[in-house]
Protein backbone atom coordinates (compact mmCIF):
# COMPACT_ATOMS: atom_id res chain seq x y z
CA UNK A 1 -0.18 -5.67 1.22
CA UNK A 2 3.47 -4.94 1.80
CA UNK A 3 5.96 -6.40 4.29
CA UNK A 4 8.96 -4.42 5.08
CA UNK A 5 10.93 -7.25 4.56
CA UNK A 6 9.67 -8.69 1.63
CA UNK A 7 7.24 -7.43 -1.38
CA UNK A 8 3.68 -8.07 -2.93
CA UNK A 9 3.20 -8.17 -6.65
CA UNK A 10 0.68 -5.42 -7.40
CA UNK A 11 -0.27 -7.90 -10.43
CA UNK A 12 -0.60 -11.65 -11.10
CA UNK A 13 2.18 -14.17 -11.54
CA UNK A 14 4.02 -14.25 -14.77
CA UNK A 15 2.52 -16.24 -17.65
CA UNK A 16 3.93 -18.37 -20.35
CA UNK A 17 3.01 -15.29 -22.16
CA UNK A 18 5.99 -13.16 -23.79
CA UNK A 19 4.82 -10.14 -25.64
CA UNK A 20 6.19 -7.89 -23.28
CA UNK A 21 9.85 -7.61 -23.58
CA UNK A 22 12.59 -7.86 -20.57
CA UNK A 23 12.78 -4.66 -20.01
CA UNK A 24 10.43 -1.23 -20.47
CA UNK A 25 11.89 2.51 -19.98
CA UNK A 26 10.81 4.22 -16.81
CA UNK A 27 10.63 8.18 -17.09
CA UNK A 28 10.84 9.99 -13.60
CA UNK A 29 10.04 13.31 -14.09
CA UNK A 30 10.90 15.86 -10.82
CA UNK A 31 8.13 18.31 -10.68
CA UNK A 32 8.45 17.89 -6.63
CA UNK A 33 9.88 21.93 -6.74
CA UNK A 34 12.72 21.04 -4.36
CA UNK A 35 16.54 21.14 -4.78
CA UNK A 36 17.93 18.26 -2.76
CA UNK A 37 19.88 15.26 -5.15
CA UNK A 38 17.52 13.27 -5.54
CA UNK A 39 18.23 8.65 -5.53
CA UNK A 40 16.27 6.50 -7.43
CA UNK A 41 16.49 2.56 -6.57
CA UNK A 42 14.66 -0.44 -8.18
CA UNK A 43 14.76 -3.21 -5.80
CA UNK A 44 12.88 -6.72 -6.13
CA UNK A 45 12.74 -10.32 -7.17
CA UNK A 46 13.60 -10.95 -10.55
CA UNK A 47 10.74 -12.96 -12.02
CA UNK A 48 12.49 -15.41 -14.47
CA UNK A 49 14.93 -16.87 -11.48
CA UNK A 50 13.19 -16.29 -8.78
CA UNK A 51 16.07 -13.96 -7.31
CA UNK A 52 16.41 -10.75 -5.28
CA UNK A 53 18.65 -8.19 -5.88
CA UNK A 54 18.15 -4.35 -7.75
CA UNK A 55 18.42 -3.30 -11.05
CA UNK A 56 20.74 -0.44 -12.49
CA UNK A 57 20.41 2.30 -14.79
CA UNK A 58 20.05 0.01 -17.73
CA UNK A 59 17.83 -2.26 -16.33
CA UNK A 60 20.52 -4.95 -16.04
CA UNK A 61 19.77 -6.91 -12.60
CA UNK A 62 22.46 -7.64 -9.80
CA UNK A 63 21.87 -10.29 -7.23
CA UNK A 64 22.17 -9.20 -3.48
CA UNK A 65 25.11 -11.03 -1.92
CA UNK A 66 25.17 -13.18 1.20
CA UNK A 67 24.48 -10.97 3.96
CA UNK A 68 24.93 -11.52 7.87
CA UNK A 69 23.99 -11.14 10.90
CA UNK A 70 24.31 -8.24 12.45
CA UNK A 71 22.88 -6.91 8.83
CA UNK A 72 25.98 -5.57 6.50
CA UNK A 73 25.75 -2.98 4.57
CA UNK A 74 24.26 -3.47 0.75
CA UNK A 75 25.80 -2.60 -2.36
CA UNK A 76 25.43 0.82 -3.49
CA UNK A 77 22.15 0.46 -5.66
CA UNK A 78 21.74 4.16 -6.45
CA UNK A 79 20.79 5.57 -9.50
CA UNK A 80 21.09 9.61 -10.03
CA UNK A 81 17.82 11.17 -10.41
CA UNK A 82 16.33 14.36 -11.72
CA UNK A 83 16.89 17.61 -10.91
CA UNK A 84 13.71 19.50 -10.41
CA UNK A 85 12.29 20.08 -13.32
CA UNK A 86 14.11 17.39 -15.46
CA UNK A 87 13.35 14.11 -16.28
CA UNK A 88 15.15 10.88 -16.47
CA UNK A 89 15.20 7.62 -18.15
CA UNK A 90 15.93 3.97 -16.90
CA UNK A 91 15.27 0.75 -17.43
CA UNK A 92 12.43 -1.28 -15.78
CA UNK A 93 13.17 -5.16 -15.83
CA UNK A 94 10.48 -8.24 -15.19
CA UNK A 95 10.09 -7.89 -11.58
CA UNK A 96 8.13 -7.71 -8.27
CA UNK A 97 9.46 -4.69 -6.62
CA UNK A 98 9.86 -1.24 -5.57
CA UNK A 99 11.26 1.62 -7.05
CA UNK A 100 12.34 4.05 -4.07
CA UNK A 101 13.10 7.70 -4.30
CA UNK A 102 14.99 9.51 -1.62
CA UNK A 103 15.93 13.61 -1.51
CA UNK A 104 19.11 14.33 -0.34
CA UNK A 105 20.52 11.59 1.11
CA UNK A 106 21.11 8.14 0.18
CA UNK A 107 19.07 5.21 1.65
CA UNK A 108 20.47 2.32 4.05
CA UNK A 109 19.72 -0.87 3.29
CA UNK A 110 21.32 -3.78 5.01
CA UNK A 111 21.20 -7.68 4.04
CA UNK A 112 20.71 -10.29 6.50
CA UNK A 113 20.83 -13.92 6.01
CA UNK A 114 17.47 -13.88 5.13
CA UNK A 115 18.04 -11.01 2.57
CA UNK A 116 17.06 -7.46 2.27
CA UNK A 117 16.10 -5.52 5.46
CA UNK A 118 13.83 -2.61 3.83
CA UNK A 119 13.33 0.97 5.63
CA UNK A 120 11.28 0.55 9.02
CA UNK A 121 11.07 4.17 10.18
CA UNK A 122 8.28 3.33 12.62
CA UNK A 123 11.61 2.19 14.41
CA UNK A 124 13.22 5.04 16.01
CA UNK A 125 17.05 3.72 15.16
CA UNK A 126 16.41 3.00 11.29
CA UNK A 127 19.04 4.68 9.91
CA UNK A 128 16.51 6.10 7.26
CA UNK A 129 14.24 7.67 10.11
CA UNK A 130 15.17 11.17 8.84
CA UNK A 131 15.34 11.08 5.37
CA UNK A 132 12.54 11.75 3.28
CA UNK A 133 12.15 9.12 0.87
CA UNK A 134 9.03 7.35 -0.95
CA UNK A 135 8.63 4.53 -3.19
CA UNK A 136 6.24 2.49 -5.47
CA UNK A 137 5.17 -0.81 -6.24
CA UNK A 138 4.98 -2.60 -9.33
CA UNK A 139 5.04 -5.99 -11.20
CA UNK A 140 6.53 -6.37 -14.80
CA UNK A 141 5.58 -9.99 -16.19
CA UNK A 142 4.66 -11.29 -19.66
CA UNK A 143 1.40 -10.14 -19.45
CA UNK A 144 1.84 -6.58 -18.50
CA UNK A 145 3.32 -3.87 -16.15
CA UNK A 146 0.77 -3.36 -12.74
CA UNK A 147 2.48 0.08 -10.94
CA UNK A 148 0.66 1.65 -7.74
CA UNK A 149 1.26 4.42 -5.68
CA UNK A 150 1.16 2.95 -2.23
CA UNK A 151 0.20 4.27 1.49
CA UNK A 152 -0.30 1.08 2.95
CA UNK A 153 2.97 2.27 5.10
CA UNK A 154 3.23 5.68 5.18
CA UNK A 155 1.81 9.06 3.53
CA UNK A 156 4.83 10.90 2.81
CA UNK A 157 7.09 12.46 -0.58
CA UNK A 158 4.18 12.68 -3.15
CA UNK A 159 4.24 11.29 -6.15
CA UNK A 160 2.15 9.62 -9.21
CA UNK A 161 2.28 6.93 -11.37
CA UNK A 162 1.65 6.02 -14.89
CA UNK A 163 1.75 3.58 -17.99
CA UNK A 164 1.97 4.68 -21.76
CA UNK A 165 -0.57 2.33 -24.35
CA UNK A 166 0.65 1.75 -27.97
CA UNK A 167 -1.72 3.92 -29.07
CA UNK A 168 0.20 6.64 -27.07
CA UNK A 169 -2.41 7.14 -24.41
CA UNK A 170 -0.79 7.63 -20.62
CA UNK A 171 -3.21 6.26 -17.65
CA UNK A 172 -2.11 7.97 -14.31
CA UNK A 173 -2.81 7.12 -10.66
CA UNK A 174 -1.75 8.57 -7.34
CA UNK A 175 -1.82 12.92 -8.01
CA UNK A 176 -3.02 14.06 -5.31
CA UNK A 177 -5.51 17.68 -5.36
CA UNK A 178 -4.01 20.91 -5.93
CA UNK A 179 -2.70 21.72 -2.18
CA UNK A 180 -3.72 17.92 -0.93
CA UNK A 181 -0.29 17.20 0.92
CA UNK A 182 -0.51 19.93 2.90
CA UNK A 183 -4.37 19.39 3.65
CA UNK A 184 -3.79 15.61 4.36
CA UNK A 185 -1.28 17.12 7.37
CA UNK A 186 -3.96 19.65 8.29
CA UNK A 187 -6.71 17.05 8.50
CA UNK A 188 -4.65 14.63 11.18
CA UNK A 189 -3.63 17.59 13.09
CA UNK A 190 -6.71 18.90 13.42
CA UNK A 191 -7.98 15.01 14.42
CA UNK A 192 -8.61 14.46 17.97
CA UNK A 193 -7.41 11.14 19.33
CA UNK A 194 -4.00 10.57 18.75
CA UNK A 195 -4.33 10.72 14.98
CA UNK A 196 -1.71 13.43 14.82
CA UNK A 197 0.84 11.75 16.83
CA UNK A 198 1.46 9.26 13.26
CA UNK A 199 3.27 12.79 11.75
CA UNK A 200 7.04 12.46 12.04
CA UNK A 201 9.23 15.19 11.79
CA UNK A 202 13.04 16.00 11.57
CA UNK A 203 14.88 18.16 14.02
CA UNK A 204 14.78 21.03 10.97
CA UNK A 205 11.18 20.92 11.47
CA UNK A 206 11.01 19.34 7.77
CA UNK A 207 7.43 17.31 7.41
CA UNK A 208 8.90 13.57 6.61
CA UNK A 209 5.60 11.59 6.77
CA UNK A 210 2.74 10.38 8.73
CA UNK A 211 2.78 6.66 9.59
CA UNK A 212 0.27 3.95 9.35
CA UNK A 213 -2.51 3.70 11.82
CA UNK A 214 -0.90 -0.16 12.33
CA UNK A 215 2.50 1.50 13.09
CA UNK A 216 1.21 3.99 15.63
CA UNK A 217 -0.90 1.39 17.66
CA UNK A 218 2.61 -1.16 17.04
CA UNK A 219 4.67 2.13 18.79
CA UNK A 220 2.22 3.63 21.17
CA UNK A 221 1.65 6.61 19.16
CA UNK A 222 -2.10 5.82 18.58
CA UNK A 223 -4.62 4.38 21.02
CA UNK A 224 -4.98 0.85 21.06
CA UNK A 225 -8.38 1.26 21.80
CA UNK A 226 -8.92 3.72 18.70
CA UNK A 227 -11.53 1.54 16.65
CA UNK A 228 -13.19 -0.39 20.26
CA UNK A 229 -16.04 1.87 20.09
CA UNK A 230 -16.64 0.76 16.39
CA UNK A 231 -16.13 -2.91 16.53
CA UNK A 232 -18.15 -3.37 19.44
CA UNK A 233 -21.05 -1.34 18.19
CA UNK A 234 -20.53 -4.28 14.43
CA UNK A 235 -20.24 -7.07 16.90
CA UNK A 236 -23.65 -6.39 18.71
CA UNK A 237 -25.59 -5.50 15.32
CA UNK A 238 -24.57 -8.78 13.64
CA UNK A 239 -25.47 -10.56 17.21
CA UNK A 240 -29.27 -10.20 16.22
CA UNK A 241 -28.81 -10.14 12.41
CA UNK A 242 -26.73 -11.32 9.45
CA UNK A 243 -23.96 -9.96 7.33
CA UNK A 244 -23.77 -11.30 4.08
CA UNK A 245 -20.57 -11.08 2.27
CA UNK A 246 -20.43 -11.66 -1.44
CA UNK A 247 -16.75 -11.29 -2.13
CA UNK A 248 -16.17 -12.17 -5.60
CA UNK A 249 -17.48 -9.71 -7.90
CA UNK A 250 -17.94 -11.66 -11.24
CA UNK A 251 -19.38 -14.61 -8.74
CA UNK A 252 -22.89 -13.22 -7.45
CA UNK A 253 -23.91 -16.52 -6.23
CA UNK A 254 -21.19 -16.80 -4.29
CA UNK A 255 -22.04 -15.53 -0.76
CA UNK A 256 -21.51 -16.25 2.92
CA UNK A 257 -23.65 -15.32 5.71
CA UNK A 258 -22.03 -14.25 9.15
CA UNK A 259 -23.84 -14.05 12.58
CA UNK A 260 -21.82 -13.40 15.97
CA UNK A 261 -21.96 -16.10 19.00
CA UNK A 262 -19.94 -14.63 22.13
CA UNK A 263 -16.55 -14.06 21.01
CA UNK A 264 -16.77 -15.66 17.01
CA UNK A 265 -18.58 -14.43 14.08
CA UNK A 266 -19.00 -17.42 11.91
CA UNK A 267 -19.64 -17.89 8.27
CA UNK A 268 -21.87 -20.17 6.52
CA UNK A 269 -21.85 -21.02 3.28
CA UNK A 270 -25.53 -20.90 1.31
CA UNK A 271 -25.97 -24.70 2.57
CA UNK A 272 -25.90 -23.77 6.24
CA UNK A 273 -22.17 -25.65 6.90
CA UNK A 274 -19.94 -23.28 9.03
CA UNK A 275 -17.02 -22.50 6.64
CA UNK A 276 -14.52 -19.96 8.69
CA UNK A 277 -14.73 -17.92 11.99
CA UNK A 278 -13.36 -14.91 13.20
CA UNK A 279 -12.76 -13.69 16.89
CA UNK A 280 -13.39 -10.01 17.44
CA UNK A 281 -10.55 -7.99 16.08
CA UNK A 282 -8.85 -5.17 17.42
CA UNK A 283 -7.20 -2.01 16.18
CA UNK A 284 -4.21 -3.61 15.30
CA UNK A 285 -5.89 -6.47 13.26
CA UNK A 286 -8.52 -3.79 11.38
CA UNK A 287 -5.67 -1.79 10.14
CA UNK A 288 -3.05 -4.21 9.11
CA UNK A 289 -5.56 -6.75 8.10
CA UNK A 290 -3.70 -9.44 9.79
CA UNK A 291 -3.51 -11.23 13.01
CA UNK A 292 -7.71 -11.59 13.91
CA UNK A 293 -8.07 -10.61 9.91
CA UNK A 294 -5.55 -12.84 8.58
CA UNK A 295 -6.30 -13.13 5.30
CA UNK A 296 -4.87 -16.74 3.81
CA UNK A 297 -4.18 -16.59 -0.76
CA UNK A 298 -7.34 -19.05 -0.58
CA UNK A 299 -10.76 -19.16 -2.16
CA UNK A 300 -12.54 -18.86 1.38
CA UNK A 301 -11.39 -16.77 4.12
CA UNK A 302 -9.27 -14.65 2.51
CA UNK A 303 -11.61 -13.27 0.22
CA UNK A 304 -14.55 -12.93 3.45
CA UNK A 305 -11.62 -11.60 5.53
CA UNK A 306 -10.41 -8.77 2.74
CA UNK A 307 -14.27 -7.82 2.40
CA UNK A 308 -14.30 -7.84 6.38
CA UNK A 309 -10.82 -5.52 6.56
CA UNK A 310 -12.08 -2.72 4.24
CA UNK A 311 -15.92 -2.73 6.02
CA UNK A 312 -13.56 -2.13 9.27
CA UNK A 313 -11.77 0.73 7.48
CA UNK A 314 -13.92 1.95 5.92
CA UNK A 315 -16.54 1.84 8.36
CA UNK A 316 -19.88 0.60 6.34
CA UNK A 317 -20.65 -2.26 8.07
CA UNK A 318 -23.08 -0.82 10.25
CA UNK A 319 -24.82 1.28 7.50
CA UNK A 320 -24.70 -1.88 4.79
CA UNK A 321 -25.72 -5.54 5.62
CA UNK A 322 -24.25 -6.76 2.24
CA UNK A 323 -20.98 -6.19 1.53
CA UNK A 324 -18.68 -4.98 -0.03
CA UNK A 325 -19.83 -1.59 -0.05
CA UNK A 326 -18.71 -0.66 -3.45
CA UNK A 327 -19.98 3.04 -3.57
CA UNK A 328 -17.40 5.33 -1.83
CA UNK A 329 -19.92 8.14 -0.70
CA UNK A 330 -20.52 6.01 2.38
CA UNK A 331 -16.93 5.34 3.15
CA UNK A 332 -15.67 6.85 6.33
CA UNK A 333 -18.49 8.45 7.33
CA UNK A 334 -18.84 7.19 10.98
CA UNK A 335 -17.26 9.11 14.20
CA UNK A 336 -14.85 6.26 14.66
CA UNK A 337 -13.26 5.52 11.25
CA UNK A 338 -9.38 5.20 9.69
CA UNK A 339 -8.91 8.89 9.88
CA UNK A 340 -5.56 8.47 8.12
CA UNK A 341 -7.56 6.33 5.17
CA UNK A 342 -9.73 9.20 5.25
CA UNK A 343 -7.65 11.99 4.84
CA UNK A 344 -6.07 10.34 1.82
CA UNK A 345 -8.55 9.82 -0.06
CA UNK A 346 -9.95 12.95 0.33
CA UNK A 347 -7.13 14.83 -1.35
CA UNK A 348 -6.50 12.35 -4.00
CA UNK A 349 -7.27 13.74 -7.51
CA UNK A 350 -9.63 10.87 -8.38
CA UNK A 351 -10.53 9.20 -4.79
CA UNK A 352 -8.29 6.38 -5.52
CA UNK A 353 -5.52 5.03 -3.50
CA UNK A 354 -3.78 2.28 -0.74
CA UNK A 355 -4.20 3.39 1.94
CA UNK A 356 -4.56 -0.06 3.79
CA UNK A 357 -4.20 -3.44 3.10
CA UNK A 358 -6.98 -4.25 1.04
CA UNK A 359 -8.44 -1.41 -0.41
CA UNK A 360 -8.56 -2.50 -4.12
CA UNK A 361 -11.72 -4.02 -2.83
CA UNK A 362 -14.16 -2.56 -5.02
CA UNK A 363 -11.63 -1.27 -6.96
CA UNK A 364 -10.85 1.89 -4.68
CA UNK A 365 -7.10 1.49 -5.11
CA UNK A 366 -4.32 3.88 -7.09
CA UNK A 367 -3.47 1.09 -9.45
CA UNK A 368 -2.87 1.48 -13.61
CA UNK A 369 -2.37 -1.81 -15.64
CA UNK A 370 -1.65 -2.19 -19.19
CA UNK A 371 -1.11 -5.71 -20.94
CA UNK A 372 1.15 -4.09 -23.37
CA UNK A 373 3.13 -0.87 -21.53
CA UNK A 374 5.09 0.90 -23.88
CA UNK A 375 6.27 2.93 -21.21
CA UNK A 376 6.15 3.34 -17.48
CA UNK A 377 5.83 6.99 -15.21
CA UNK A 378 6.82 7.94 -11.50
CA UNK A 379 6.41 11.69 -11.42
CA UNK A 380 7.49 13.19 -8.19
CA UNK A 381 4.73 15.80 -7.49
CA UNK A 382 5.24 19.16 -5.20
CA UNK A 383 4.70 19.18 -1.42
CA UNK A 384 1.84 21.56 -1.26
């Protein structure tokens, strides 16, 4: 869902539509119980130009310059944030973006020719490797404000989201249980396999995060071979039978029909005409849903290949022939599984979070939405 280059509207693109006005107050309330400064940033493309750059205090958006290459350094795009137990007020523009929080030190961000180069701490030498930082995703547009909490990356600072109705009513997303960050740690430590080799730490001994399955096959610190066992035990069931893949759920009739031949599971569409393959996928491709689960913004293979990526990570497509699985009591249940996915969304206050790719399939994903947002939340949240 998220490039570390670039970024992925957590809502539709903007409509002709203009009842929501250019800009909507953000609160950021610091409940994390720590004393370290902490930096807020709102970074992303500014929908009505089509332009990347950040967004100040007041909402009021600056373009990135021309950057090189080596990257240079990018303007300083801080904004002061709350002391712990304070809150603070900004402005949120129309934009596709993120809104990062840092404690205690700045972030680095460079531009390239290309544009922004984002934080990359599965990379030893990113210069933000040992701060502790977080941020969110969201999309401001004429028809609303979509805001997520987001692990598609990383599990690290805590934090939750939220969006205020007209009628006064606040929606929230992303809290996680009382004492859920420390038992998300627990559960990968206490994970045979490599699982706790994702938790990074800095020389102080201070918890920073725990990376992305994807990110620990990409650097070694996870098993490439950490979902084989899985795949090759869906590969040989759907050899001898079919998997039937209904991915749109306000289209019932809509359904393809996959069977594996050697290497290629194909899908059929309900007139018998192959319609897209896929080779068996790997570790790598399961958890980023990419590469062998490439997922194209079409009407075909991207929706059978999203459905495909959360059966993978989820690991129901051994115990359900028809998918997706929309009940989570099955989720995760087998021996080999997304133990990281796992953990999450077992200490998450109402089950719900992004924790890969594609897990808004079936609506599993910490997401609020309001057509008309009076007001918009990030409330840093303790480290317990």
């Amino acid at each position: 869902m998220v490039l570390s280059t670039g970024f992925t509207a957590a809502g539709p693109a903007a409509t002709a539509q203009a009842a929501v006005p250019s800009t909507i107050p953000l609160t950021i309330k610091n409940s994390s119980a720590r004393g370290e400064q902490v930096y807020i940033y709102n970074i992303g493309t500014l929908l009505s130009t089509g332009q990347q750059g950040w967004a100040d205090a007041n909402g009021t958006f600056h373009a990135w310059p021309t950057g090189g290459n080596p990257p240079t350094p990018a303007p300083d795009a801080s904004i002061a944030g709350p002391a712990n137990g304070q809150s603070k007020t900004i402005r949120m523009p129309q934009f596709s973006g993120r809104v990062y929080f840092s404690y205690g030190q700045k972030l680095d961000f460079r531009l390239t020719t290309g544009g922004l180069v984002q934080p990359a701490v599965q990379n030893p030498s990113d210069p933000n490797r040992n701060i502790l930082f977080n941020w969110t995703e969201y999309t401001l547009n004429g028809s609303g404000l979509w805001i997520n909490s987001t692990q598609v990356d990383m599990f690290s600072a805590p934090y939750a989201v939220g969006v205020k109705a007209p009628n006064g009513t606040t929606t929230n997303a992303g809290h996680l249980k009382a004492g859920g960050y420390n038992s998300f740690f627990s559960a990968l430590r206490s994970q045979s396999g490599g699982w706790a080799n994702l938790i990074q730490t800095r020389a102080d001994g201070t918890v920073l995060r725990a990376l992305a399955p994807g990110y620990g096959v990409e650097t070694g610190a996870l098993p490439a071979s950490v979902m084989n066992d899985y795949i090759n035990r869906v590969w040989s069931k759907y050899a001898s039978s079919t998997l039937t893949v209904t991915p749109f759920g306000d289209q019932p009739n809509t359904k393809y029909f996959g069977r594996v031949s050697g290497n290629v599971m194909n899908f059929t569409n309900s007139a018998g005409a192959v319609v897209t393959s896929f080779q068996k996928p790997d570790a790598a491709s399961v958890f980023g849903c990419h590469r062998l689960l490439d997922a194209p913004n079409d009407l075909v293979r991207g929706p059978i290949s999203r459905t495909l990526c959360a059966g993978y990570n989820r690991t129901t497509l051994l115990t359900n022939a028809n998918q997706p699985d929309t009940s989570s009591a099955g989720f995760y249940q087998d021996g080999v599984t997304n133990q990281y996915a796992k953990a999450i969304h077992a200490q998450m206050a109402d089950g719900k979070a992004y924790a890969f790719a594609f897990d808004d399939v079936g609506n599993h994903e910490s997401l609020v939405h309001h057509g008309d947002p009076q007001e918009a939340f990030i409330t840093l949240d303790p480290f317990s």
